[in-house]
Protein backbone atom coordinates (compact mmCIF):
# COMPACT_ATOMS: atom_id res chain seq x y z
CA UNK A 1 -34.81 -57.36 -12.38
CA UNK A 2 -35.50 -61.02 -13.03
CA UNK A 3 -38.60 -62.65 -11.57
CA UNK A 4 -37.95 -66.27 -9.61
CA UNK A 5 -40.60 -68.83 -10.75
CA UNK A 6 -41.26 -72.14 -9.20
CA UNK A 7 -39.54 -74.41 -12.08
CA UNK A 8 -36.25 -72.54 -12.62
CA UNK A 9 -34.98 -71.73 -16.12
CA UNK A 10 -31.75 -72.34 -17.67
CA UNK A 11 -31.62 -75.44 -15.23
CA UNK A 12 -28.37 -77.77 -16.26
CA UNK A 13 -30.29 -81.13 -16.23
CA UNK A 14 -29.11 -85.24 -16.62
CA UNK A 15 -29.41 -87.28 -19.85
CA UNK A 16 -33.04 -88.49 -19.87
CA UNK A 17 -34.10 -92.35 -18.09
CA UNK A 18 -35.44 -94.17 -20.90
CA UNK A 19 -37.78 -96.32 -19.22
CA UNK A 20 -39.41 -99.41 -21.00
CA UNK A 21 -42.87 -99.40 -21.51
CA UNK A 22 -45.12 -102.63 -21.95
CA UNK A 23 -46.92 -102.18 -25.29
CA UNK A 24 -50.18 -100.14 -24.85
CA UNK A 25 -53.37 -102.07 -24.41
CA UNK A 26 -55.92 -101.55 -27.07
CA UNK A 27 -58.45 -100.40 -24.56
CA UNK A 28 -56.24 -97.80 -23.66
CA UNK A 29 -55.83 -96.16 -26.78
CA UNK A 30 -52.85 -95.52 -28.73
CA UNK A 31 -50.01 -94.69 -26.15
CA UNK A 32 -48.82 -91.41 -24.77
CA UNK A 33 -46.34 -90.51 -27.83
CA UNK A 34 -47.31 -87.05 -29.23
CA UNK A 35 -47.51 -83.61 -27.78
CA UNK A 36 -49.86 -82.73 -24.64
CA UNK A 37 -50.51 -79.38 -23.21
CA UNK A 38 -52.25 -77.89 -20.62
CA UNK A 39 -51.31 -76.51 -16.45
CA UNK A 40 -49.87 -76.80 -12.95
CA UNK A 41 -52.61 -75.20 -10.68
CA UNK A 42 -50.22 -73.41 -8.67
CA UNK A 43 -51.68 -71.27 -5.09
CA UNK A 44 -51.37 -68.13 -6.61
CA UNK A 45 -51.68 -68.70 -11.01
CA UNK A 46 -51.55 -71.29 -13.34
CA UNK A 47 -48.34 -72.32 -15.01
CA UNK A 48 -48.53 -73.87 -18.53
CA UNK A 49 -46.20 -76.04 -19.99
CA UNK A 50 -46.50 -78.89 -23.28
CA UNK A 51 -44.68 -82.43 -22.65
CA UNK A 52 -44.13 -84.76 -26.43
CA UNK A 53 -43.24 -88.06 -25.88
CA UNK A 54 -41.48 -90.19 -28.31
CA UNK A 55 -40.75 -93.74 -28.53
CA UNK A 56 -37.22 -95.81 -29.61
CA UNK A 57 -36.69 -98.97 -29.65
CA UNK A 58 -39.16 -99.28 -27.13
CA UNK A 59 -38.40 -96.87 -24.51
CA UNK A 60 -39.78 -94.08 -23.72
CA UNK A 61 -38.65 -90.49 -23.62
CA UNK A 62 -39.97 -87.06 -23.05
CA UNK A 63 -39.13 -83.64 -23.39
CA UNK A 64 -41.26 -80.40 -22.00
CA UNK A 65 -41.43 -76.80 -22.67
CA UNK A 66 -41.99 -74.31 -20.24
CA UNK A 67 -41.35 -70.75 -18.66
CA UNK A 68 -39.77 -69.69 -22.44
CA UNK A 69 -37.45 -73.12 -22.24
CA UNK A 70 -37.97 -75.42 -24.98
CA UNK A 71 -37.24 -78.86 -25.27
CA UNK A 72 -35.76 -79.62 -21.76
CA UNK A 73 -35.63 -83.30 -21.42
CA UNK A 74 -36.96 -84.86 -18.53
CA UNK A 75 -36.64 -88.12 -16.63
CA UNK A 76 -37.80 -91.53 -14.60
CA UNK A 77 -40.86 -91.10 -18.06
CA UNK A 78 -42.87 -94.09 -18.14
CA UNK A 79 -46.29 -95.37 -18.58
CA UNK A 80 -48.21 -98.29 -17.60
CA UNK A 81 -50.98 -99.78 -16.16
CA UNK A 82 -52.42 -96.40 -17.12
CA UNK A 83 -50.31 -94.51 -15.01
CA UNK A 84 -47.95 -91.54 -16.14
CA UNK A 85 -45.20 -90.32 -14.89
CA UNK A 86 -42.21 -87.82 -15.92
CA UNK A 87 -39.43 -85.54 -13.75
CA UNK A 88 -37.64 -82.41 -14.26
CA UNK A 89 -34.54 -81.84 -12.02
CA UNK A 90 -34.49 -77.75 -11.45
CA UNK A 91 -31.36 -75.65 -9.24
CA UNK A 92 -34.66 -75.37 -6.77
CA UNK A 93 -35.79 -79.21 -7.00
CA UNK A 94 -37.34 -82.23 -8.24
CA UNK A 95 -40.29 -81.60 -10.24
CA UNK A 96 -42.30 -84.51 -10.19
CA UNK A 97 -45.92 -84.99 -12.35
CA UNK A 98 -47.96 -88.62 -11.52
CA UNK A 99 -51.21 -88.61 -13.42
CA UNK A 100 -54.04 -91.25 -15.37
CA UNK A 101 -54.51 -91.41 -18.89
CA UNK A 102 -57.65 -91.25 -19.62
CA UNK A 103 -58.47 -90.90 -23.52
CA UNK A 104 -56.70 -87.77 -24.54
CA UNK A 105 -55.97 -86.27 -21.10
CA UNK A 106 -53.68 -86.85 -18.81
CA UNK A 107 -54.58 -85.63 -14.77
CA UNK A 108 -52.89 -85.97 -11.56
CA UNK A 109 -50.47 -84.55 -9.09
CA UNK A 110 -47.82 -82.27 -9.74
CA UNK A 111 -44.96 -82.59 -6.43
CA UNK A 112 -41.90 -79.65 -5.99
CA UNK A 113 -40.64 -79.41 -2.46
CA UNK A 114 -43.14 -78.95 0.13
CA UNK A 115 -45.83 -78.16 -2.69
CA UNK A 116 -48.63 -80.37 -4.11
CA UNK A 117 -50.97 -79.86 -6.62
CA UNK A 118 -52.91 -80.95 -9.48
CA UNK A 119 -51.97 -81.05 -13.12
CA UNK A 120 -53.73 -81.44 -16.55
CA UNK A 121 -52.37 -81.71 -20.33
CA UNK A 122 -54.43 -82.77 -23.26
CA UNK A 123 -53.51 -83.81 -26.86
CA UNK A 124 -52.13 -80.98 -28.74
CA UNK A 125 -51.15 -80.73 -32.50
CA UNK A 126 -47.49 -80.73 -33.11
CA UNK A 127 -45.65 -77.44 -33.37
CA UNK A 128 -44.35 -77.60 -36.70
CA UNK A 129 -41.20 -75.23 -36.76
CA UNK A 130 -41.06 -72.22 -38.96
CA UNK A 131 -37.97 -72.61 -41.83
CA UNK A 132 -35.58 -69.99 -41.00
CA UNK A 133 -34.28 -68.09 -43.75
CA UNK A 134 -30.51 -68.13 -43.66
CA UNK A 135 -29.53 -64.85 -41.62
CA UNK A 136 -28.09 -62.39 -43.97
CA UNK A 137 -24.92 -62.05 -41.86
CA UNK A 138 -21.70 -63.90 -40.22
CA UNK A 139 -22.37 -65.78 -37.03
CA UNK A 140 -19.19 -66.43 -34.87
CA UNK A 141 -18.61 -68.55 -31.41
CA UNK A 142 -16.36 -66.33 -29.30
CA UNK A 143 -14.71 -66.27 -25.68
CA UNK A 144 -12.69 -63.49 -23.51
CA UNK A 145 -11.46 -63.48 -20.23
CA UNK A 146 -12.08 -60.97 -17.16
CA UNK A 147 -9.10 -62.15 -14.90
CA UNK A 148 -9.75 -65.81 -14.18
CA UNK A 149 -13.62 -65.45 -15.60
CA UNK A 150 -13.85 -67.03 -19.03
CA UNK A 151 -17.12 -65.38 -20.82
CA UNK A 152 -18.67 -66.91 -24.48
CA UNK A 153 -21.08 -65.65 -26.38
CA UNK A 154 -21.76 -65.33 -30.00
CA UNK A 155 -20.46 -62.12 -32.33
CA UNK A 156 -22.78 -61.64 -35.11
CA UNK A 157 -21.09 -59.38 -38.12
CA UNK A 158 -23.06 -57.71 -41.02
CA UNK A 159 -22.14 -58.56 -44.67
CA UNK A 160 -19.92 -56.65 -46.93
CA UNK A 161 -17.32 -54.38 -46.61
CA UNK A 162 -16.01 -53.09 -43.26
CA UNK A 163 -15.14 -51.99 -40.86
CA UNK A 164 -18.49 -51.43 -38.66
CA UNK A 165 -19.86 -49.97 -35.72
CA UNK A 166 -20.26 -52.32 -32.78
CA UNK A 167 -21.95 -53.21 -29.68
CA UNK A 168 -21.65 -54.71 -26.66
CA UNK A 169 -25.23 -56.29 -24.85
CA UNK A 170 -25.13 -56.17 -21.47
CA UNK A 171 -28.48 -58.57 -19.46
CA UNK A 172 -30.05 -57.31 -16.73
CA UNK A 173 -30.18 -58.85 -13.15
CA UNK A 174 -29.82 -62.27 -12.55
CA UNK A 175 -28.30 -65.07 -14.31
CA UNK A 176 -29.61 -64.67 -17.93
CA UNK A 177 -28.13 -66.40 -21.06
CA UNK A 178 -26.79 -64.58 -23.85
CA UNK A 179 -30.11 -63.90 -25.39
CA UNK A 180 -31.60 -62.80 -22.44
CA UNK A 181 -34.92 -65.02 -22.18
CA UNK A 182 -37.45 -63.78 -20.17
CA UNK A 183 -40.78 -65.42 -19.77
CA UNK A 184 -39.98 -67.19 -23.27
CA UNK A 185 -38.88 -64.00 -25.24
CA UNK A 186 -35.29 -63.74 -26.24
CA UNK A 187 -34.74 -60.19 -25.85
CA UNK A 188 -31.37 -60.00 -27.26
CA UNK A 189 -31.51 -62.73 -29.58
CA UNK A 190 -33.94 -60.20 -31.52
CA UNK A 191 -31.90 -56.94 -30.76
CA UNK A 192 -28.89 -58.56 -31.97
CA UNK A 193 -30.67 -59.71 -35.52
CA UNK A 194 -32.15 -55.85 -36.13
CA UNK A 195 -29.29 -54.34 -35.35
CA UNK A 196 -26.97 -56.44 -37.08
CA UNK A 197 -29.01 -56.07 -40.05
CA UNK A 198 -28.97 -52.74 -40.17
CA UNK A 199 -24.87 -53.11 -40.25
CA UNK A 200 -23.74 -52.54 -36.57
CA UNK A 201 -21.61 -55.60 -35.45
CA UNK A 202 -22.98 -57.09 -32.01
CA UNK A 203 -21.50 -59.53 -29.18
CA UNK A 204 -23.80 -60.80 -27.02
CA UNK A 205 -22.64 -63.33 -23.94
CA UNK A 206 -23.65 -65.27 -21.52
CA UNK A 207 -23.91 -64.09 -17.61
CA UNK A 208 -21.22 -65.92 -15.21
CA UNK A 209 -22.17 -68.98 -14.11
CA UNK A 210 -24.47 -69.88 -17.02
CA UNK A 211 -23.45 -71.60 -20.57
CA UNK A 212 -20.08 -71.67 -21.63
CA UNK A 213 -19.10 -68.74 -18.80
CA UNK A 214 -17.87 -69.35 -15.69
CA UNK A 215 -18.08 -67.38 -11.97
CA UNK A 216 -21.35 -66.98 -10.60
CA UNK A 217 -23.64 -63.97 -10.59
CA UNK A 218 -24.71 -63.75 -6.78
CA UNK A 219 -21.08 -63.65 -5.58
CA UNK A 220 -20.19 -60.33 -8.42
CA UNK A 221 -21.57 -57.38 -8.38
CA UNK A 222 -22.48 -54.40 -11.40
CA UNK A 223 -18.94 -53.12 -10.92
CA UNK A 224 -17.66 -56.67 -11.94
CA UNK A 225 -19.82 -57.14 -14.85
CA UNK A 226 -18.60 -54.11 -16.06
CA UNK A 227 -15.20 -55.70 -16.07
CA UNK A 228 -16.94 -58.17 -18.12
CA UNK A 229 -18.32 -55.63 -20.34
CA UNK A 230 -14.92 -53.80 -20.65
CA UNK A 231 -13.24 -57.45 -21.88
CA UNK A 232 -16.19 -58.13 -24.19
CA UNK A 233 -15.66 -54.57 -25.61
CA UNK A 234 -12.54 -55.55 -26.42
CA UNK A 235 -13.12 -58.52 -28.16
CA UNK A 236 -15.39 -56.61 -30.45
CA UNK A 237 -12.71 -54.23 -31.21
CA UNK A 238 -10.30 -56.33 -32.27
CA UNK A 239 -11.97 -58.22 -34.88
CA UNK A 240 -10.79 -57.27 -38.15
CA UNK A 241 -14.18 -55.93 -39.93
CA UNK A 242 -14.78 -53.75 -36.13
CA UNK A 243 -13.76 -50.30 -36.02
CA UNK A 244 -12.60 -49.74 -32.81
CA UNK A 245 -13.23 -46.17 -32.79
CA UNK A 246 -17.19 -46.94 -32.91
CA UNK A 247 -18.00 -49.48 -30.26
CA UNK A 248 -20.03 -48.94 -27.26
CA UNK A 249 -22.45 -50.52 -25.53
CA UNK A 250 -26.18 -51.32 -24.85
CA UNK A 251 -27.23 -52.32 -21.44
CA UNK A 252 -30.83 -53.76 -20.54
CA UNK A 253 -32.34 -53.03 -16.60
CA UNK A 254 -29.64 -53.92 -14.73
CA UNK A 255 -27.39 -53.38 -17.50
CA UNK A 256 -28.43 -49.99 -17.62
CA UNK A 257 -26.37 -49.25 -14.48
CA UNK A 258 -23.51 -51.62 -15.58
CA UNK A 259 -22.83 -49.60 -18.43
CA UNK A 260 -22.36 -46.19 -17.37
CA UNK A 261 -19.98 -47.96 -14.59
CA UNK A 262 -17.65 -49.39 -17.96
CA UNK A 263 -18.47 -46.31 -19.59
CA UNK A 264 -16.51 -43.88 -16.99
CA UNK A 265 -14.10 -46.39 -16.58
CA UNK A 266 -12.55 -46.46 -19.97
CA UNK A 267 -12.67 -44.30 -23.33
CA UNK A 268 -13.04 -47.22 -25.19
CA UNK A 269 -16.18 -46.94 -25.05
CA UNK A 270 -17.69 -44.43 -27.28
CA UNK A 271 -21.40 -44.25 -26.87
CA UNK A 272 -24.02 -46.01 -24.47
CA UNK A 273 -27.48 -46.96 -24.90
CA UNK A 274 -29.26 -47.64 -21.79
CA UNK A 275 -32.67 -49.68 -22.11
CA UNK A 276 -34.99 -49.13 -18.67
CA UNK A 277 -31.82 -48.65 -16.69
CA UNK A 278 -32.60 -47.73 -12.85
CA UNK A 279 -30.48 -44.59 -11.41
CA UNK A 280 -32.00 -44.59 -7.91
CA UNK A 281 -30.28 -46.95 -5.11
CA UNK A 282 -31.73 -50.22 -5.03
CA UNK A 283 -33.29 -49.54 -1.66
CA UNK A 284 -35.48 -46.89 -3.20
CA UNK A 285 -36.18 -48.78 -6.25
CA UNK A 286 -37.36 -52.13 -4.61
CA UNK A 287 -39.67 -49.60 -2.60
CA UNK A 288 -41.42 -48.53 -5.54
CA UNK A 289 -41.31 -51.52 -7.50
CA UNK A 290 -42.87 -54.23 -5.02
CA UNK A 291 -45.48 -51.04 -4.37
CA UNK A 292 -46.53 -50.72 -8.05
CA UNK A 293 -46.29 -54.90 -8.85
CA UNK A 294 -48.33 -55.59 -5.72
CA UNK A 295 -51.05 -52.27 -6.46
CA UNK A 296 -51.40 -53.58 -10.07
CA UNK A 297 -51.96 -57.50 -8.77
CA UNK A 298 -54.60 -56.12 -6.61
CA UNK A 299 -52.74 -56.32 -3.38
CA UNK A 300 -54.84 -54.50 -0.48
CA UNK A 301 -53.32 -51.33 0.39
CA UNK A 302 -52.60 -51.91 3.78
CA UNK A 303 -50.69 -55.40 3.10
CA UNK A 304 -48.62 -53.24 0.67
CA UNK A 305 -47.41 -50.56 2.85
CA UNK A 306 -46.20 -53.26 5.61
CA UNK A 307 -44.22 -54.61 2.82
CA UNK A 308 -42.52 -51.65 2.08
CA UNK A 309 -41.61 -50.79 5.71
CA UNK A 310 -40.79 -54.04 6.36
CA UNK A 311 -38.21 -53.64 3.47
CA UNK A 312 -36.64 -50.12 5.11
CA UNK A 313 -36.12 -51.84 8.63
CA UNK A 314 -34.78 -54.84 7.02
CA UNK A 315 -32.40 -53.13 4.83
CA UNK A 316 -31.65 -50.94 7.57
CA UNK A 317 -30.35 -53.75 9.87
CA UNK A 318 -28.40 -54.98 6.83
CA UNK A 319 -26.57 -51.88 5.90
CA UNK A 320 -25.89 -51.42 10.15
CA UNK A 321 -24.75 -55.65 10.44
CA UNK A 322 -27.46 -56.38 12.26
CA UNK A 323 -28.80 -59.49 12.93
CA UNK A 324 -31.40 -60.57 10.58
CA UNK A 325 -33.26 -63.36 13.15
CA UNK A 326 -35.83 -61.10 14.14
CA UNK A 327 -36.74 -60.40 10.34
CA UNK A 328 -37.20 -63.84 9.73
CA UNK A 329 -39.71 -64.48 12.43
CA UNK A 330 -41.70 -61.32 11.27
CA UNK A 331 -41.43 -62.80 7.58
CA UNK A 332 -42.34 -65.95 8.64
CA UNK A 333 -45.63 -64.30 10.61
CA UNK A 334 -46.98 -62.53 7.37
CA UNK A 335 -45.99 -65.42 4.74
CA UNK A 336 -48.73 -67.65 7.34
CA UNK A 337 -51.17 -65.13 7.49
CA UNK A 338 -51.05 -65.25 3.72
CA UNK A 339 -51.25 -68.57 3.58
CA UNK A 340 -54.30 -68.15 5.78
CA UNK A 341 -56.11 -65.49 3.59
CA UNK A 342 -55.73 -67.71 0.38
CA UNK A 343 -58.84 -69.47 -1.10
CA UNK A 344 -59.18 -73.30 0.38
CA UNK A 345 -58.00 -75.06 -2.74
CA UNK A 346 -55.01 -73.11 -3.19
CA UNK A 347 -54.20 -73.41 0.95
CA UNK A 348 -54.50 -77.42 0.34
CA UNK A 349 -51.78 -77.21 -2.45
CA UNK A 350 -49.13 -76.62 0.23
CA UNK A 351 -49.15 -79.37 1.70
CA UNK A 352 -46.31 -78.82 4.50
CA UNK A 353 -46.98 -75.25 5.83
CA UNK A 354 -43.81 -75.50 8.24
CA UNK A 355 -41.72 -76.15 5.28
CA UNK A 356 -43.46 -73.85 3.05
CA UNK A 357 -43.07 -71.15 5.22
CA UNK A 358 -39.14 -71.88 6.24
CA UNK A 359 -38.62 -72.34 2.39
CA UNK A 360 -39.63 -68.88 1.49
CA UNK A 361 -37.40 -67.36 4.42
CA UNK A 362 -34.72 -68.64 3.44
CA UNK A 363 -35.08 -67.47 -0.31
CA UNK A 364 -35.82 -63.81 0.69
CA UNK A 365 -33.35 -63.29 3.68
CA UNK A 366 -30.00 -65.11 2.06
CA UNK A 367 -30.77 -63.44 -1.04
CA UNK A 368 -30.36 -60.30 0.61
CA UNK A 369 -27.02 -60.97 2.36
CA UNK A 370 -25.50 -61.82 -1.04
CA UNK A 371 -22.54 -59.32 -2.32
CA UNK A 372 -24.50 -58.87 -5.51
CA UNK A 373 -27.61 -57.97 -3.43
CA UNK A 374 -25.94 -55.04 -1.02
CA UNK A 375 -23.88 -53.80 -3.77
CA UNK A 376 -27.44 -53.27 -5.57
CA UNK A 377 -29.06 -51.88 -2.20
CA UNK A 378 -26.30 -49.03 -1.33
CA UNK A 379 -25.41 -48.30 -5.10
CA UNK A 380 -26.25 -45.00 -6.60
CA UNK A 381 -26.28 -45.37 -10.57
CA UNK A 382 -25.89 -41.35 -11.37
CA UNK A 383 -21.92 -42.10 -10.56
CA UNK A 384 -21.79 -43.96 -13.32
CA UNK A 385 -23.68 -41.60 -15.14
CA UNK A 386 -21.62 -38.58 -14.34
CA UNK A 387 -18.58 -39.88 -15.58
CA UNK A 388 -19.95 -40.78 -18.72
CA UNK A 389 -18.91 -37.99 -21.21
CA UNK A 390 -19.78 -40.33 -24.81
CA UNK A 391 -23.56 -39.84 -26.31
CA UNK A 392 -26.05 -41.11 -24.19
CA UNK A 393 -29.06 -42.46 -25.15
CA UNK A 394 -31.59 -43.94 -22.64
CA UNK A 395 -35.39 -45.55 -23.25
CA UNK A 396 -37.89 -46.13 -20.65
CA UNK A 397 -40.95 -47.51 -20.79
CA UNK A 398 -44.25 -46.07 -20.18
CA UNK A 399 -45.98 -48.71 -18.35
CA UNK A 400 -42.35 -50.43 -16.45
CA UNK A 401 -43.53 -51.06 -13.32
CA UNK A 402 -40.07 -52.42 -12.17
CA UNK A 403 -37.74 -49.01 -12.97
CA UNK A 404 -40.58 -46.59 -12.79
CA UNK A 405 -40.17 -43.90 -15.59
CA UNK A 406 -41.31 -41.17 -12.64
CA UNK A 407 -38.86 -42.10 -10.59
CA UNK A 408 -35.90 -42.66 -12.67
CA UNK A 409 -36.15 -40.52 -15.78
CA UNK A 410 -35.05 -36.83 -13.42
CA UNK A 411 -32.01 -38.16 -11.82
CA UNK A 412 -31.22 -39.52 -15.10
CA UNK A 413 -31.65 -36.05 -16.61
CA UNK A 414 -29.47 -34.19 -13.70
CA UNK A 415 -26.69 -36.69 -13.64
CA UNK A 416 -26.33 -35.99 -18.03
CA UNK A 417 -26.96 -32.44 -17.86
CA UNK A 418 -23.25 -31.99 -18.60
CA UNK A 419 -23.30 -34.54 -21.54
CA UNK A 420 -23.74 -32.11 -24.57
CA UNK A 421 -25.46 -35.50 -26.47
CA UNK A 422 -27.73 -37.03 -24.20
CA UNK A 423 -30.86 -38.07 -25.73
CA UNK A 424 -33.79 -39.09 -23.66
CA UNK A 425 -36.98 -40.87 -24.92
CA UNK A 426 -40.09 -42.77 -22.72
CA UNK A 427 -41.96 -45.63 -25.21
CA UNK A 428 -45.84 -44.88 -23.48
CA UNK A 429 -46.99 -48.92 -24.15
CA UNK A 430 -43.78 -50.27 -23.24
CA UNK A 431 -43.27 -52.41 -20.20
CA UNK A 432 -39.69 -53.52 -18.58
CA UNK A 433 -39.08 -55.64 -21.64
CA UNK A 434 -40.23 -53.30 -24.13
CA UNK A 435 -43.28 -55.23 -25.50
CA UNK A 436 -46.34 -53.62 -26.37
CA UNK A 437 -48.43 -53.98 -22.53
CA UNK A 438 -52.07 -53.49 -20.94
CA UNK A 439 -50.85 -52.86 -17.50
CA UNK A 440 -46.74 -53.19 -17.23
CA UNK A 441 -47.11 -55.65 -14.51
CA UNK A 442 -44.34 -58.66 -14.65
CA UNK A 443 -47.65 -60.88 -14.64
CA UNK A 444 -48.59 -60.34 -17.80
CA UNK A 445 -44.96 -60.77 -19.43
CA UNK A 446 -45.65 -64.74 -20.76
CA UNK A 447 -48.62 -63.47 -22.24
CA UNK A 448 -47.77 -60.61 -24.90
CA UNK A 449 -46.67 -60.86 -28.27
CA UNK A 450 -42.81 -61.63 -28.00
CA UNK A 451 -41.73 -58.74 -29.63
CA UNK A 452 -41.00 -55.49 -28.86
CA UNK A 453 -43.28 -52.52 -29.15
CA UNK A 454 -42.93 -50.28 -32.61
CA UNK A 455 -40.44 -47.96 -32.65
CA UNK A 456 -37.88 -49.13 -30.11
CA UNK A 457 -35.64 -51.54 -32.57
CA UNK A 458 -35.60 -48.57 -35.39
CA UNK A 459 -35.15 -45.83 -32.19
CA UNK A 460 -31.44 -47.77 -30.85
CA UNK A 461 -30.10 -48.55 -35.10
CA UNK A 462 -30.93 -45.27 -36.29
CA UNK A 463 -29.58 -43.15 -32.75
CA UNK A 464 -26.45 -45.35 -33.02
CA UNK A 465 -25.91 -45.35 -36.97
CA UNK A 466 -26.24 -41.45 -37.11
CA UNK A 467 -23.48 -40.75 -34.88
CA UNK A 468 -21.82 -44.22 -35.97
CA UNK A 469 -22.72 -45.30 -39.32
CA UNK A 470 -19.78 -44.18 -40.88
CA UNK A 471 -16.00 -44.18 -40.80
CA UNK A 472 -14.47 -41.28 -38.61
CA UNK A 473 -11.94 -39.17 -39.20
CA UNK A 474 -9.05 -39.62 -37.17
């Protein structure tokens, strides 16, 4: 269950405006080329992000890293008479940063939409990259179709002799890339590289809509990406060091329910591993989830029950084709008050209230009337389970506060009490993304060790490699 920040990742942006700069005066040091770091001072957190600007033939471009993306490059970059200024163009809006230089800071105004704020980077050392070590495996650009969706991704195969087991990653919700970046950890960029390691042949791909795929993700729904699953399982199986007979696949949040969907669809798919996978409607989870994010962010308790029953009548007059007018006006009311409650220099950062207000509407109410949003609501995940008959295994995480192991783990259970291998495990210091956490909230995601927590890479290659690891008799 992605989380929507202000600057959007994976945005698809222009070639960078090289503006010409005069040379730098010598009372104003030497230039802005080099890496600077520092924050926006957004209402409700600060966001970090590093800008390095480099010089060619005298102009001037920049590139910036933030929210997990590196290197996006950014434009209208220019300094003078002091001044700097750079832009990032986002799916959400023009990002706009207009600040002095002043020895080795830069400060000023960061501008999105209706929102204004202040900004301030410093000089930071250069991030030297590590040398990779060549990967001790075959790396391979691949496509498939679904119908007329056209999916790439990249098949990584182990060394040696096959044929091997192999695996299909599946993201969870939202449009994620094929490694799955969230909050600057590439979940399945590092899955992929244990497990292929450890000789299991994986294909990973990117959502529709983003990359080299086509479609788009708000306009499908689970039961399509398991179509796109079902293709990519395919394209596995027919590569000549795959066995076809072991392939299966691993599916991460909203992946989790994707899977089981492909899974009782076809017997080509011989085992599933399902990684914080929901198997409550999403009505029920969204309840408990907004609860336990807003209780853990300190949230007062009375704020966080008129969230949740303003979710049940909302979802209510969406599953009866209601009109949704009166919703918005009762949306609108609380995001004010809100606004009202915050601290004064975070209330002066939104600068246009009106706007602000309509913005935010219109983000949380048309999200909702999406196809891939009522298919989530009304969907219950255990029919997916119950027609999966292959070995099971599932992982939660102890401290996920957005698929609650409480609430998810029993149905879970009841739905594979018929599968004669299901295996069943909760991490206790995992979060959603299986890092090692203090408190599971989504807040603290950017801030952990991008890695996941011991035990869960060794847990998914060992479960899959016993059943799988070698050739089967036919």
């Amino acid at each position: 269950m992605a989380l929507r920040m202000l600057v959007a990742a994976g945005c698809v942006l222009s070639s960078p405006a090289l503006a010409q700069e005069p040379d730098p005066d010598p009372a104003e040091g030497a230039g802005v080329e080099g890496r600077w770091a520092g924050s926006v001072v957004l209402p409700t957190a600060e966001l970090p992000f590093a800008v390095t600007f480099e010089r060619a033939d005298g102009a001037l471009s920049a590139s910036m890293d933030i929210q997990g993306q590196v290197g996006l490059a950014l434009t209208a970059v220019s300094h003078a008479d002091g001044r700097v200024h750079f832009e990032l163009d986002t799916p959400i809006g023009l990002a706009a940063w207009d600040g002095a230089l002043e020895g080795d800071t830069i400060e000023g105004e960061f501008a999105q939409g209706v929102v204004t704020t202040s900004f301030s980077i410093a000089r930071a050392d250069p991030v030297e990259p590590e040398p990779e070590e060549p990967a001790p495996y075959r790396s391979e650009e691949v496509s498939f179709e679904n119908g007329d969706i056209r999916l790439a991704g990249t098949l990584t195969v182990p060394e040696g002799t096959g044929p091997f087991p192999g695996v299909v990653l599946i993201t969870g919700s939202g449009p994620q890339d094929r490694d799955e970046v969230v909050a600057g950890f590439p979940i399945f960029r590092v899955l992929s590289d244990h497990l292929t390691r450890q000789g299991i042949a994986v294909l990973r791909y990117d959502d529709r809509g983003v990359g080299g795929s086509t479609g788009s993700v708000s306009t499908s729904t689970s039961a399509d990406f398991a179509g796109d699953a079902l293709a990519g399982l395919t394209r596995l199986a027919e590569h000549p060091d795959v066995d076809p007979a072991r392939v299966g696949l691993v599916g991460h949040s909203e992946g989790g329910i994707v899977a089981p969907i492909a899974a009782s669809r076809s017997e080509a798919v011989r085992f599933a591993v399902l990684l914080a996978g929901s198997t409550v409607p999403g009505t029920e989870i969204l309840y408990e989830q907004s609860a336990a994010i807003q209780r853990a962010s300190g949230v007062p308790e009375d704020r966080i029950a008129w969230n949740t029953d303003f979710q049940r009548r909302l979802f209510a007059a969406l599953e009866a084709g209601e009109s949704l007018e009166a919703y918005r006006e009762e949306l609108g009311a609380e995001i004010r008050e809100g606004i009202e409650n915050l601290p004064e220099e975070q209330r002066a950062a939104i600068s246009d209230v009106d706007s602000h207000v309509e913005t935010q509407i219109e983000g949380q109410i048309d999200r909702v009337e999406t196809p891939w949003f009522r298919f989530f609501l009304t969907y219950d995940p255990t029919e997916g389970l119950r027609g999966t008959r292959v070995p099971v295994l599932a992982l939660f995480g102890g401290l996920d506060l957005q698929v609650l192991v409480d609430q998810n783990r029993p149905p879970l259970e009841e739905a594979l009490a018929g599968n004669p291998d299901a295996t069943v495990e909760v991490l206790p210091r995992a979060n959603h993304l299986f890092q090692a956490a203090t408190t599971g909230s989504p807040a603290e995601y950017s801030t952990l060790e991008r890695d996941f927590v011991d035990g869960f890479l060794v847990t998914i290659s060992d479960w899959i490699l016993a059943r799988f690891g070698s050739l089967q008799e036919p």
